[in-house]
Protein backbone atom coordinates (compact mmCIF):
# COMPACT_ATOMS: atom_id res chain seq x y z
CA UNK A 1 0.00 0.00 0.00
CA UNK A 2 3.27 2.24 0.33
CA UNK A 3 1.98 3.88 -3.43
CA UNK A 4 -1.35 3.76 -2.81
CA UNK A 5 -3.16 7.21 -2.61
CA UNK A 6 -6.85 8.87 -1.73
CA UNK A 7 -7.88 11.95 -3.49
CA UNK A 8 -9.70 14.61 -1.49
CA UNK A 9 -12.20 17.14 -3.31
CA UNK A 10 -12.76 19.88 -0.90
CA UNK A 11 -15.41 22.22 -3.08
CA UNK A 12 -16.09 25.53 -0.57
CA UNK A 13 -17.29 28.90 -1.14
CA UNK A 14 -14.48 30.21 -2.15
CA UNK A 15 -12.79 27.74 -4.46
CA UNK A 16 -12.18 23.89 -4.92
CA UNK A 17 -8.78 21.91 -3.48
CA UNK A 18 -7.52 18.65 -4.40
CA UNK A 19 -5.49 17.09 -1.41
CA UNK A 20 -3.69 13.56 -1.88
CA UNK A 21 -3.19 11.38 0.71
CA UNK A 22 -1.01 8.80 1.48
CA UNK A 23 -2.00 5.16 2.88
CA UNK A 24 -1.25 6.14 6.41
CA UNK A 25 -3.47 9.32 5.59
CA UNK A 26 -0.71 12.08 5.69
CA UNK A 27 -1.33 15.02 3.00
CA UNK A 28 0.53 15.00 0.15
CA UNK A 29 0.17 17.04 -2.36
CA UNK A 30 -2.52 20.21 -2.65
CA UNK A 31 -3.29 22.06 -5.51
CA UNK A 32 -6.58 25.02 -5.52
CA UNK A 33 -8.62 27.45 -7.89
CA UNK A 34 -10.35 30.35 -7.04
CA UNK A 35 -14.10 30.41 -8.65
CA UNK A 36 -15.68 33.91 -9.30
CA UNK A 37 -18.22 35.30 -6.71
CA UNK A 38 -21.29 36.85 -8.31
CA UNK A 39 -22.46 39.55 -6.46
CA UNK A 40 -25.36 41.61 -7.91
CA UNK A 41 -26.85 45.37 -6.66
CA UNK A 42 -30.09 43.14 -4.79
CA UNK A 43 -27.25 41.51 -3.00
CA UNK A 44 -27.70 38.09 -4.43
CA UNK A 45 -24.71 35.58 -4.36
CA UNK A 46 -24.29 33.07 -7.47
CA UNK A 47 -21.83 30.80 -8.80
CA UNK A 48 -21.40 29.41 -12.15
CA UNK A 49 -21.62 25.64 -12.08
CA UNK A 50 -19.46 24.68 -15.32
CA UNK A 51 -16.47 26.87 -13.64
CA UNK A 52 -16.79 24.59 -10.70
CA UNK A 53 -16.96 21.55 -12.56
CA UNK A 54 -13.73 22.74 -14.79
CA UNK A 55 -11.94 23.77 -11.55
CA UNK A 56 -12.42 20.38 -10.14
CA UNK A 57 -10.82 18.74 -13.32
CA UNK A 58 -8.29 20.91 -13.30
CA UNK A 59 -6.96 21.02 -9.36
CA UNK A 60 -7.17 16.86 -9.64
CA UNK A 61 -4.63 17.35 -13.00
CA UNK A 62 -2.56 19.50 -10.66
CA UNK A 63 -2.31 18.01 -7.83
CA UNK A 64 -1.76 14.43 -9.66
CA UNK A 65 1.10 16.14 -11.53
CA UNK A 66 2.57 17.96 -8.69
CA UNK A 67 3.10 15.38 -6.49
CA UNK A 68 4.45 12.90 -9.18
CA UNK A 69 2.71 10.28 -8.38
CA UNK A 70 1.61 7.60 -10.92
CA UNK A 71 -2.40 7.93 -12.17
CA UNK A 72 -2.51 4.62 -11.23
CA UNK A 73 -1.72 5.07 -7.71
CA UNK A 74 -4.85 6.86 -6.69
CA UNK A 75 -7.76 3.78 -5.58
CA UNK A 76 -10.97 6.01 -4.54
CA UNK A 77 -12.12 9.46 -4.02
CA UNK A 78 -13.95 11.32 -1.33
CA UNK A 79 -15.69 14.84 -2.03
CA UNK A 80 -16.84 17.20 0.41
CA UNK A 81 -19.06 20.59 -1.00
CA UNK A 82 -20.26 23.71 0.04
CA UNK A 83 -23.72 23.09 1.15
CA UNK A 84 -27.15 24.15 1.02
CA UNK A 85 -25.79 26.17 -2.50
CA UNK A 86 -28.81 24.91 -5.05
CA UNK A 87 -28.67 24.18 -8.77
CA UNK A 88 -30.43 22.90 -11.45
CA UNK A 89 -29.59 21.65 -14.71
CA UNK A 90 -31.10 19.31 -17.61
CA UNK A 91 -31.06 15.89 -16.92
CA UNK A 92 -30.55 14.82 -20.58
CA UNK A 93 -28.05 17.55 -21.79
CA UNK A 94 -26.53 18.38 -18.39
CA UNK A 95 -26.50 22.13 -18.92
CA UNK A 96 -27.68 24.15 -16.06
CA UNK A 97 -30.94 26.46 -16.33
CA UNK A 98 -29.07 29.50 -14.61
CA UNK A 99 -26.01 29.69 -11.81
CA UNK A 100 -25.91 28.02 -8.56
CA UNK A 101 -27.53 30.20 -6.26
CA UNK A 102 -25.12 30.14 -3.26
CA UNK A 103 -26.26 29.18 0.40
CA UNK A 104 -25.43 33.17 1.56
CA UNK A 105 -28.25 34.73 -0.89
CA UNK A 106 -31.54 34.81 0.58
CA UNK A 107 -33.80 35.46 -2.62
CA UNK A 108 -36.19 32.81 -1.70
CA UNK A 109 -37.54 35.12 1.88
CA UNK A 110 -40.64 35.84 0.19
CA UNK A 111 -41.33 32.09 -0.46
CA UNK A 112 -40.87 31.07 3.06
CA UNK A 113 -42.75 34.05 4.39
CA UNK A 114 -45.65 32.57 2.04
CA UNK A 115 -45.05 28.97 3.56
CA UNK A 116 -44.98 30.52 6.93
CA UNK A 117 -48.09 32.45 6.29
CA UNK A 118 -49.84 28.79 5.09
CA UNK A 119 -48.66 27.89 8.95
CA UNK A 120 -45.87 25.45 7.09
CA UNK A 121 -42.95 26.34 8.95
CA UNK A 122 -43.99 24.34 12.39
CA UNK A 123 -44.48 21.24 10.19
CA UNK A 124 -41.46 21.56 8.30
CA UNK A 125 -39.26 21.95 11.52
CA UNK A 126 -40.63 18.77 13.24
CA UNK A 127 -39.68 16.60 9.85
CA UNK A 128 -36.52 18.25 8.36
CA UNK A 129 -35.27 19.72 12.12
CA UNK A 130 -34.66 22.82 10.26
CA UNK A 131 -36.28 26.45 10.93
CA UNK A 132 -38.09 27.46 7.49
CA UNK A 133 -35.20 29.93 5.82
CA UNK A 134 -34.11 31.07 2.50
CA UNK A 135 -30.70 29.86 3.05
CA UNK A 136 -31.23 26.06 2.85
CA UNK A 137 -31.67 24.77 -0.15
CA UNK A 138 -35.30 24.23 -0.78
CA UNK A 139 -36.46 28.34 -1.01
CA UNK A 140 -33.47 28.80 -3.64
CA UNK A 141 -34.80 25.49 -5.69
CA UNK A 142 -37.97 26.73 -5.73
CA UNK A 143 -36.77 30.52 -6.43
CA UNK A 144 -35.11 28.85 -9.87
CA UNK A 145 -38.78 26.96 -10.99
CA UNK A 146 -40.58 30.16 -10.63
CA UNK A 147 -38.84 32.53 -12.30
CA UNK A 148 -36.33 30.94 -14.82
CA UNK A 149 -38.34 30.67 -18.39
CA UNK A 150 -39.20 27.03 -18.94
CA UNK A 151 -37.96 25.69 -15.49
CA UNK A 152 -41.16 24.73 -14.63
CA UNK A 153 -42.76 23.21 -17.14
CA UNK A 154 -39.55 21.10 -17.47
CA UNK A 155 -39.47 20.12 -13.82
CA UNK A 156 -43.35 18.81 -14.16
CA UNK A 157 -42.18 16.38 -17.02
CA UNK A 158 -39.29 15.39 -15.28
CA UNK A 159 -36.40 16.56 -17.29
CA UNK A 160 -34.80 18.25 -14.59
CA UNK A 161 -32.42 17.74 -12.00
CA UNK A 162 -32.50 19.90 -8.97
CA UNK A 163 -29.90 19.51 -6.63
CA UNK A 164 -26.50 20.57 -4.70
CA UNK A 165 -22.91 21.12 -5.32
CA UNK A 166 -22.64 17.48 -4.67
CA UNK A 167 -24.89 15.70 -6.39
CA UNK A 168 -24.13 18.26 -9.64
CA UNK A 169 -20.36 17.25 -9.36
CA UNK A 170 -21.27 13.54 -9.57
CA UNK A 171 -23.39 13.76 -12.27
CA UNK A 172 -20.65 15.42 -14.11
CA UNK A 173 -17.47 13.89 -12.98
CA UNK A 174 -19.54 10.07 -13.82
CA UNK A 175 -20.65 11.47 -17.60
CA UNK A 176 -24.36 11.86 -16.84
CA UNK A 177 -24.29 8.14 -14.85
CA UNK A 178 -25.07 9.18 -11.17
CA UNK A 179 -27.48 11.61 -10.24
CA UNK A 180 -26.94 10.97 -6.34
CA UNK A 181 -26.43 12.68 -2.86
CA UNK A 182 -25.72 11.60 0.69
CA UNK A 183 -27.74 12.15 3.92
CA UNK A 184 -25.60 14.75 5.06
CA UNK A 185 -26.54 16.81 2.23
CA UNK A 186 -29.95 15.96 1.74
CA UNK A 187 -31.00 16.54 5.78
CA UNK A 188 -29.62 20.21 4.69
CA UNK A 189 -32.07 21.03 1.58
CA UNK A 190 -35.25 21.26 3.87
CA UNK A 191 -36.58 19.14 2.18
CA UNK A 192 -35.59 15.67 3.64
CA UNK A 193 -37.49 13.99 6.58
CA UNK A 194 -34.71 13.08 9.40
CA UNK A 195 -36.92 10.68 10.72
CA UNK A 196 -38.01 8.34 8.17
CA UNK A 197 -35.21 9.29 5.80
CA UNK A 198 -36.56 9.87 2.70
CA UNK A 199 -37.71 12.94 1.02
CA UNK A 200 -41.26 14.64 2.47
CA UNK A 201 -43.59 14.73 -0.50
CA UNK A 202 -45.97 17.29 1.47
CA UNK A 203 -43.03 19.48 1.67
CA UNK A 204 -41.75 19.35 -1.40
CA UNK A 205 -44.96 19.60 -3.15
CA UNK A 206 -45.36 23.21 -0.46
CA UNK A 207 -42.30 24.47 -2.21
CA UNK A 208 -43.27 23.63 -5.71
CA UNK A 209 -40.62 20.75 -6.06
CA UNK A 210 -41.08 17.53 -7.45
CA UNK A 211 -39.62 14.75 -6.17
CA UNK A 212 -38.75 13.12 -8.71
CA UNK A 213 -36.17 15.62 -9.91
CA UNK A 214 -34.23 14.96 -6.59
CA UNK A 215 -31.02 13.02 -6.30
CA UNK A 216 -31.05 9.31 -4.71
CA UNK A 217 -30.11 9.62 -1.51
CA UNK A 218 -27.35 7.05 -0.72
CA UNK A 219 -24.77 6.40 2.28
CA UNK A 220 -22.08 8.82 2.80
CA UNK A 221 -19.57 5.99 2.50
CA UNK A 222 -21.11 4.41 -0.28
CA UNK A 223 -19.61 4.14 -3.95
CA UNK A 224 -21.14 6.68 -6.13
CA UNK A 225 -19.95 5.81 -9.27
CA UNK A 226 -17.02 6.29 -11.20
CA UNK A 227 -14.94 8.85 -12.85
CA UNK A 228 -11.60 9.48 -15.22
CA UNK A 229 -11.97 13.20 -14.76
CA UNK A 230 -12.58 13.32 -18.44
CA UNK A 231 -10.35 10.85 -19.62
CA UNK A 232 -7.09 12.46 -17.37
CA UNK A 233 -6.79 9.08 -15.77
CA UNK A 234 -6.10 5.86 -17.41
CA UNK A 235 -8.47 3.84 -15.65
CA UNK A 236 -11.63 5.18 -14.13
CA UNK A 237 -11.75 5.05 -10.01
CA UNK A 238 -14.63 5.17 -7.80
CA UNK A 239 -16.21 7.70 -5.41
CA UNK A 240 -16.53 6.47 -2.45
CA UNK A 241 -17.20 8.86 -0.44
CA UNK A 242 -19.39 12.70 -0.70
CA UNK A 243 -20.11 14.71 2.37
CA UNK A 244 -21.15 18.26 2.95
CA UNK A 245 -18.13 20.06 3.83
CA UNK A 246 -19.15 20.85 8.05
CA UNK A 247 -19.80 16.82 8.28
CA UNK A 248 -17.14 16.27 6.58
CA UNK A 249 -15.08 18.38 9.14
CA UNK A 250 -16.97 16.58 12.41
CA UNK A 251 -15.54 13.17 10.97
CA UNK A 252 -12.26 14.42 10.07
CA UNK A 253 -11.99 16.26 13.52
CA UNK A 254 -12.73 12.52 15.36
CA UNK A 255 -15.88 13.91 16.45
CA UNK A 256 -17.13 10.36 16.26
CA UNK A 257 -19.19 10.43 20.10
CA UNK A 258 -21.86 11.71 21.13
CA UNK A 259 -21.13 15.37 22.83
CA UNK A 260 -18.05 16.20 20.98
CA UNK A 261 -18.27 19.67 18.87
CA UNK A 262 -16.77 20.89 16.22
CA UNK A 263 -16.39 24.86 14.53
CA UNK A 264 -15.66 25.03 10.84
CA UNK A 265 -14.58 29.00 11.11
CA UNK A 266 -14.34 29.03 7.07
CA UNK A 267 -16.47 31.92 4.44
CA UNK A 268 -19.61 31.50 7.40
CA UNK A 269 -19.21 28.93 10.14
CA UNK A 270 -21.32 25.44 10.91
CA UNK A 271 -21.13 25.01 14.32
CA UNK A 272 -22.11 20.76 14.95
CA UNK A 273 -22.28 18.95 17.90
CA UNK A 274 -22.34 14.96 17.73
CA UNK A 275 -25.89 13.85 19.32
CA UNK A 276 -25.33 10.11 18.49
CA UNK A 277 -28.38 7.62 16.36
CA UNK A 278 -31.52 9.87 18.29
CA UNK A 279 -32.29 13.37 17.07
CA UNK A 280 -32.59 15.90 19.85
CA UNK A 281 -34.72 18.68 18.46
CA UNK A 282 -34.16 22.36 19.92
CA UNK A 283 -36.54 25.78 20.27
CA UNK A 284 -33.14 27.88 20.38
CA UNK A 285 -32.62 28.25 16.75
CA UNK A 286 -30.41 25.63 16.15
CA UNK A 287 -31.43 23.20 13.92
CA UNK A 288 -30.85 19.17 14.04
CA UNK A 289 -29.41 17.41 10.96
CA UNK A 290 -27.69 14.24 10.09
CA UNK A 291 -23.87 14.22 10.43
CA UNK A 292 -23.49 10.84 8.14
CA UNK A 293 -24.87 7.27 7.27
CA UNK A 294 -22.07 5.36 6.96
CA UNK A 295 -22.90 1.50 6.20
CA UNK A 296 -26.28 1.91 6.90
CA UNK A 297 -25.89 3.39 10.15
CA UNK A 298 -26.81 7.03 10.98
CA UNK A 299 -25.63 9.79 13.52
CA UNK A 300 -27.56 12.89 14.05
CA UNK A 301 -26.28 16.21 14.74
CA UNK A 302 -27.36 19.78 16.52
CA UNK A 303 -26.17 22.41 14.17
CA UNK A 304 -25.72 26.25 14.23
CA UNK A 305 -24.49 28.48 11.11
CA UNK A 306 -23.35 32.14 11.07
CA UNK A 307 -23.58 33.59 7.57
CA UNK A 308 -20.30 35.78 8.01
CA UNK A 309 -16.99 34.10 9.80
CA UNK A 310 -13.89 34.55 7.57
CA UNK A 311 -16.01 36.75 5.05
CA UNK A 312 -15.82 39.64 7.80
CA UNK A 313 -12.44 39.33 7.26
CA UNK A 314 -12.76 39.27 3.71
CA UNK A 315 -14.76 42.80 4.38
CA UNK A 316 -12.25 44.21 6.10
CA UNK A 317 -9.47 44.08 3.25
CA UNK A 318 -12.01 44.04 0.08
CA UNK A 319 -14.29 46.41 0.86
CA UNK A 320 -13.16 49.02 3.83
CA UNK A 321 -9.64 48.62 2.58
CA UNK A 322 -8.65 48.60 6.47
CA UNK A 323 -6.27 45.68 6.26
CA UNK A 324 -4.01 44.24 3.00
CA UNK A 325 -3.89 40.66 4.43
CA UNK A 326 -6.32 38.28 6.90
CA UNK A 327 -2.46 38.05 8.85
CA UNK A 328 -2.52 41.74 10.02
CA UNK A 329 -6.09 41.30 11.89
CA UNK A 330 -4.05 39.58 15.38
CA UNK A 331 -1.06 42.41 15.73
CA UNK A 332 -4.41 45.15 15.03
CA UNK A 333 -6.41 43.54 17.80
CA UNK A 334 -3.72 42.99 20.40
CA UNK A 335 -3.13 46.64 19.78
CA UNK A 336 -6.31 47.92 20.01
CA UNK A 337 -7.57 49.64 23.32
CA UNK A 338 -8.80 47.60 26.22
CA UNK A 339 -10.94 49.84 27.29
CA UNK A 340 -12.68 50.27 23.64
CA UNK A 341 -16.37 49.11 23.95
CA UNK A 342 -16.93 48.93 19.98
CA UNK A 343 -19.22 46.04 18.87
CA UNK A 344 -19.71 44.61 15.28
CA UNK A 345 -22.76 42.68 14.40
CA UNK A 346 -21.73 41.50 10.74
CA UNK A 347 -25.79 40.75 9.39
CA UNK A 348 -24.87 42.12 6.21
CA UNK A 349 -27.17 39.05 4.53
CA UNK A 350 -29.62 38.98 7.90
CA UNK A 351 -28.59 36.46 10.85
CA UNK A 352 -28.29 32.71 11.10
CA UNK A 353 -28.53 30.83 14.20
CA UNK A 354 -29.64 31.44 16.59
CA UNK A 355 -31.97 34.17 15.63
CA UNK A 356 -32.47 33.76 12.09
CA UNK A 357 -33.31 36.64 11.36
CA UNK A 358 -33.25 37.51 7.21
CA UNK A 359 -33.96 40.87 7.53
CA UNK A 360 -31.52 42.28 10.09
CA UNK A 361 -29.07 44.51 8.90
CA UNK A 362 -25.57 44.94 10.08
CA UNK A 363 -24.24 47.93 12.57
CA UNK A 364 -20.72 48.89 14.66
CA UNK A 365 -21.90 50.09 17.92
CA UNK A 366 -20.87 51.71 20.92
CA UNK A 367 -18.08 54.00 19.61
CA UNK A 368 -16.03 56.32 21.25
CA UNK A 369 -12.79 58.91 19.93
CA UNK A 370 -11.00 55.76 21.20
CA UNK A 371 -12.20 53.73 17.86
CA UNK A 372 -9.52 53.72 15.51
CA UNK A 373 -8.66 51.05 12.67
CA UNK A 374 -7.06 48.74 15.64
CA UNK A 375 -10.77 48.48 17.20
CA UNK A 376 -12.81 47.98 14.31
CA UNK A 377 -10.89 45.41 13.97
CA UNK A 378 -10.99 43.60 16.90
CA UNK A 379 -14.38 44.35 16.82
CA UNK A 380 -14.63 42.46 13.42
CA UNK A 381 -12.60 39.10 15.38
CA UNK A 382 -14.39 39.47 18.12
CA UNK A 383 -17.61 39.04 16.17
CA UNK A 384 -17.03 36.08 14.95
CA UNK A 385 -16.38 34.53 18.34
CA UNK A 386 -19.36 35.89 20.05
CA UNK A 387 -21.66 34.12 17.14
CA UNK A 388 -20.47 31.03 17.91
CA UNK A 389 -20.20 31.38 20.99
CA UNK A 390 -24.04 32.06 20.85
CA UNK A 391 -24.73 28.92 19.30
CA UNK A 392 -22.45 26.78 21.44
CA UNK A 393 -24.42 28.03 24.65
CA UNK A 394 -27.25 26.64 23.11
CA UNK A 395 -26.11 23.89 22.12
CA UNK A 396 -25.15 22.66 25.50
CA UNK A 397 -28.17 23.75 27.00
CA UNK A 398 -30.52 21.89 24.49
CA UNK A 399 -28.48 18.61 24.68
CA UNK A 400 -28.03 18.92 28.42
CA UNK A 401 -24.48 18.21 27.72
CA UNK A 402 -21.27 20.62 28.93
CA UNK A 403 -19.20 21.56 26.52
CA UNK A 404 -15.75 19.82 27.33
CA UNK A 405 -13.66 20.72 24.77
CA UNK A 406 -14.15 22.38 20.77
CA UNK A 407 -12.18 21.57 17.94
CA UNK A 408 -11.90 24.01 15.31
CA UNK A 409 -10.80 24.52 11.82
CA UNK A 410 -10.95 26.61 9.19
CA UNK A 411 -8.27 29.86 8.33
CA UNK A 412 -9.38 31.96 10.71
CA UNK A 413 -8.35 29.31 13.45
CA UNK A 414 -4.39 30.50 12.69
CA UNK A 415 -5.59 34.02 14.37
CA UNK A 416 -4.14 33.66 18.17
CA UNK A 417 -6.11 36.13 19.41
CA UNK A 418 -8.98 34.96 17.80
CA UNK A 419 -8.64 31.41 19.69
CA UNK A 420 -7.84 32.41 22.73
CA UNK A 421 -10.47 34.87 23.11
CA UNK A 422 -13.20 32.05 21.78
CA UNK A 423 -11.65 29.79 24.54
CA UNK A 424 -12.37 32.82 26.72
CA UNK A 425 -16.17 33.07 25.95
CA UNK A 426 -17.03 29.07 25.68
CA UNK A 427 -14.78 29.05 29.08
CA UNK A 428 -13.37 25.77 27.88
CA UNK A 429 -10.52 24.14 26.21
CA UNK A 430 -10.32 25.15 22.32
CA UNK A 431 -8.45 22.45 20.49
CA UNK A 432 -6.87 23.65 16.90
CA UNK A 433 -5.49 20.75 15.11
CA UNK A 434 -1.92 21.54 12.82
CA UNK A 435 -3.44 19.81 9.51
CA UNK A 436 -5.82 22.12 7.81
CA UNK A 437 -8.46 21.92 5.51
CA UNK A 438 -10.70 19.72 7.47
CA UNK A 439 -13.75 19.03 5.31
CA UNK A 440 -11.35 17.45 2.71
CA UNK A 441 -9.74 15.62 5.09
CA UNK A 442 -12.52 13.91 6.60
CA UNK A 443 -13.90 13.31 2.95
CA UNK A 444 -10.88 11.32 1.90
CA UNK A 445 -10.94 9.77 5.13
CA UNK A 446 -13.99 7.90 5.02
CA UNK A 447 -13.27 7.20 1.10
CA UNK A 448 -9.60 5.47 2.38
CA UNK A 449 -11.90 3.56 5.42
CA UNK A 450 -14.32 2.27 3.15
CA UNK A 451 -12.11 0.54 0.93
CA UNK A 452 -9.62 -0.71 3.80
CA UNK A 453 -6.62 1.59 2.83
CA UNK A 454 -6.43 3.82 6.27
CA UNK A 455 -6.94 2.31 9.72
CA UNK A 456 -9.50 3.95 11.72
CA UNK A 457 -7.48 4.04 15.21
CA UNK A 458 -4.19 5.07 13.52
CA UNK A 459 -6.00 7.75 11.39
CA UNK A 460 -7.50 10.23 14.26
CA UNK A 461 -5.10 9.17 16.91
CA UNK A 462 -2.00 10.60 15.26
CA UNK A 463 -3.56 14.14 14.66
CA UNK A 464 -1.69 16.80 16.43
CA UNK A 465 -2.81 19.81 17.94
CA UNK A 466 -2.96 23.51 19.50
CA UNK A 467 -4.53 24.18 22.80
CA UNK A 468 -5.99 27.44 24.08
CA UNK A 469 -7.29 27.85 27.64
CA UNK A 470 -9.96 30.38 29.16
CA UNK A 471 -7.57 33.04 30.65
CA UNK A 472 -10.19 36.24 31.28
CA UNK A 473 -12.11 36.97 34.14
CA UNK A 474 -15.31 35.52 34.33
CA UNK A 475 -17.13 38.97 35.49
CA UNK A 476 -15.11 40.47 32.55
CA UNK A 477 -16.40 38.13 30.26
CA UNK A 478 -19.41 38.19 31.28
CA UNK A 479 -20.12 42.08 30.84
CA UNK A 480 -18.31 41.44 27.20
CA UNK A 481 -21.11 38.96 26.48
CA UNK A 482 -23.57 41.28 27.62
CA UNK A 483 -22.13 44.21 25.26
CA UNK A 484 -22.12 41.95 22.41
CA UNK A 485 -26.66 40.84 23.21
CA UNK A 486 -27.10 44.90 23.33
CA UNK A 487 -25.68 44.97 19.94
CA UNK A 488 -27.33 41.99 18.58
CA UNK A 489 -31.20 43.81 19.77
CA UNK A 490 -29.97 47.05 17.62
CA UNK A 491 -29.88 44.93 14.43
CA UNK A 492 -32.80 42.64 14.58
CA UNK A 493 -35.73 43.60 12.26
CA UNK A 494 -38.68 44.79 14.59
């Protein structure tokens, strides 16, 4: 097996990665492509599918060619995506109807206001565990049928295929084959009932979706078909594995038990905690999901997202020009004044969890003469941390479980302030593991486990880690935390 390699597909907001692992699951090789962000004045978010799919073809060429291994030496792949991002595209000519319309853009309010109005939204809680929004996948799907030309009509004869990043990748990368998805993916659409595990025909018949243009839902570990990448490799391979990227992160992290919780701090941030094979449903505004199926067996999960992690950052240098790198953010904040009692509440696209609120708007608050460039700053980090700190609060208190330790990942996680001031809020141990780029990690992981090349107690045993501490005050912390709820009640839509 000393040759033998996994390929990872880590498709995210931002881009796609290839990662190449060796038998003993070590990282290779890497190789990534930016995609374009479309951004229009209404402030919806789009991506264009075929750029994703050539992107993918093209980091596996890299990656393959950079690390100079032999074609022949890769056995299986495992993909993890960017989730609740919709498409749809013709099932007979594969060519989408219009972009992806990306999990951030929240065009589809008005069509969960109208569900809500019908009284929907209790009944499609209880069987997909999810609040009704426009950012899971369903609203967006059914944003596409009504107003794209033709969608509709095309949808009722069953010519379409409406679907996610994953299930549009495997359809492509297997020439048509596959049209397929896993549970991870499917429990996030809105559309999928938790509890008997198939997709909720009075729901998707509410949203205007049929059915029958949704993927087969299969196990996360199961072999999706096949692929040459089109006709880079000798020999096609299979894909074994898909998973949406913050599962994908929970199995890569080891977060195997119930209890154990994981942050993805990546574009947003999925906040997950493990609940184990019974779904534990929550009236905080966190929603309950499945992590995986893997050979037929299933783990739920409590989940919280925040619509802007990393992409405050992202604000900071692109659009206030305050910062020229994501590095300068920790020397700005540990610089800033102590005594500075600016808060930023980042809704620029509403708030996720736990208030899910779509029509808040963002706001810095509490601003002295003492705000400079330092303190917005740290007000931006500091943001980010209080969100999921939010969510993790709510987390234990819904699963009745304390929060022992969290495990992070993501870019933002290389921020030392950052950390220590999250392990200051949570008050517990924050646990930042050295190998990055989690989601693709975990991906290839359970692709290498299900074909018997990696060994499940060597793979997360070895995995080495930073630890950061609560240091602050508790009565400290706790007046921060009260700052930061202040802010949060100036932003929420009355």
């Amino acid at each position: 097996m000393k040759h033998k390699c996994i390929l990872g597909i880590d498709q995210s907001t931002q881009g796609t990665k290839a990662l190449l692992f060796n038998s003993d699951g070590t990282i290779i090789c890497r190789s990534d492509l930016l995609h374009e962000q479309k951004i229009n004045e209404l402030g919806w978010v789009e991506h264009d599918p075929i750029e994703i799919y050539k992107n993918t073809i093209q980091v596996v060429k890299d990656v393959i060619e950079k690390s100079g291994m032999k074609k022949e030496s890769i056995l299986s792949i495992g993909i993890s995506n960017q989730r609740e991002t919709a498409l749809v595209w013709d099932k007979f000519t594969g060519e989408p109807v219009c972009n992806a319309i990306v999990w951030q853009c929240a065009r589809g309010e008005s069509i969960c206001r109208e569900l809500e109005e019908l009284g929907m939204a209790e009944y499609i809680k209880q069987h997909t565990g999810l609040p009704l929004s426009p950012y899971f996948s369903a609203a967006k799907i059914a944003w596409v049928l009504r107003n794209i030309e033709g969608a509709k009509e095309k949808s009722e004869q069953g010519k379409l295929c409406c679907g996610t990043i994953d299930s549009w990748l495997v359809y492509k990368l297997t020439g048509g084959k596959e049209f397929k998805t896993d549970y991870s993916n499917a429990s996030r659409t809105q559309l999928f009932d938790i509890g008997t595990l198939s997709w909720n025909h009075t729901i998707c018949e509410a949203f205007g979706i049929q059915a029958t243009c949704l993927a087969n839902v299969c196990d996360s570990n199961a072999e999706y078909g096949t692929t040459d990448f089109d006709g880079f490799l000798e020999t096609k391979i299979p894909i074994h594995a898909v998973l949406g990227d913050s599962h994908a992160a929970l199995f890569g992290q080891g977060c195997l038990e119930p209890g154990m919780i994981k942050a993805t701090y990546g574009t947003g941030s999925s906040i997950m905690m493990n609940i184990g094979k019974t779904p534990v449903f929550s009236n905080q505004g966190v929603a309950t999901s499945l992590a995986w199926c893997m050979d037929g067996d299933v783990n739920y999960v409590l989940e919280g997202n925040i619509n802007y992690a990393g992409a405050v950052i992202t604000w900071l240098q692109k659009d206030l020009g305050v910062i020229s790198s994501a590095k300068e953010t920790e020397e700005l904040a540990n610089q800033a004044n102590k005594d500075d009692k600016a808060y930023l509440v980042p809704a620029f696209t509403g708030l996720g969890a736990p208030y899910w609120d779509s029509k808040a708007t963002g706001c810095i608050s509490g601003m002295t003469r003492t705000t400079g460039k330092a303190e917005i700053v740290r007000a931006a980090l500091d943001a980010i941390a209080y969100q999921i700190t939010d969510i993790v609060e709510v987390m234990s208190d819904t699963a009745d479980t304390k929060i022992k330790e969290l495990r992070v990942d993501g870019g933002p996680t290389k921020n030392k302030y950052l950390m220590q001031f999250q392990s200051d809020l949570i008050n517990t141990t924050v646990r930042v593991p050295q190998a990055e780029e989690l989601s693709g990690i975990g991906a290839a992981y359970a692709a290498g486990l299900s074909i018997g090349v990696f060994n499940k107690e060597n793979l997360f045993s070895k995995m080495e880690s930073s630890v950061f501490e609560p240091k602050m005050q508790k009565d400290l912390v706790q007046s921060k935390k009260n700052g930061w709820k202040d802010a949060v009640t100036l932003v929420l839509s009355k």
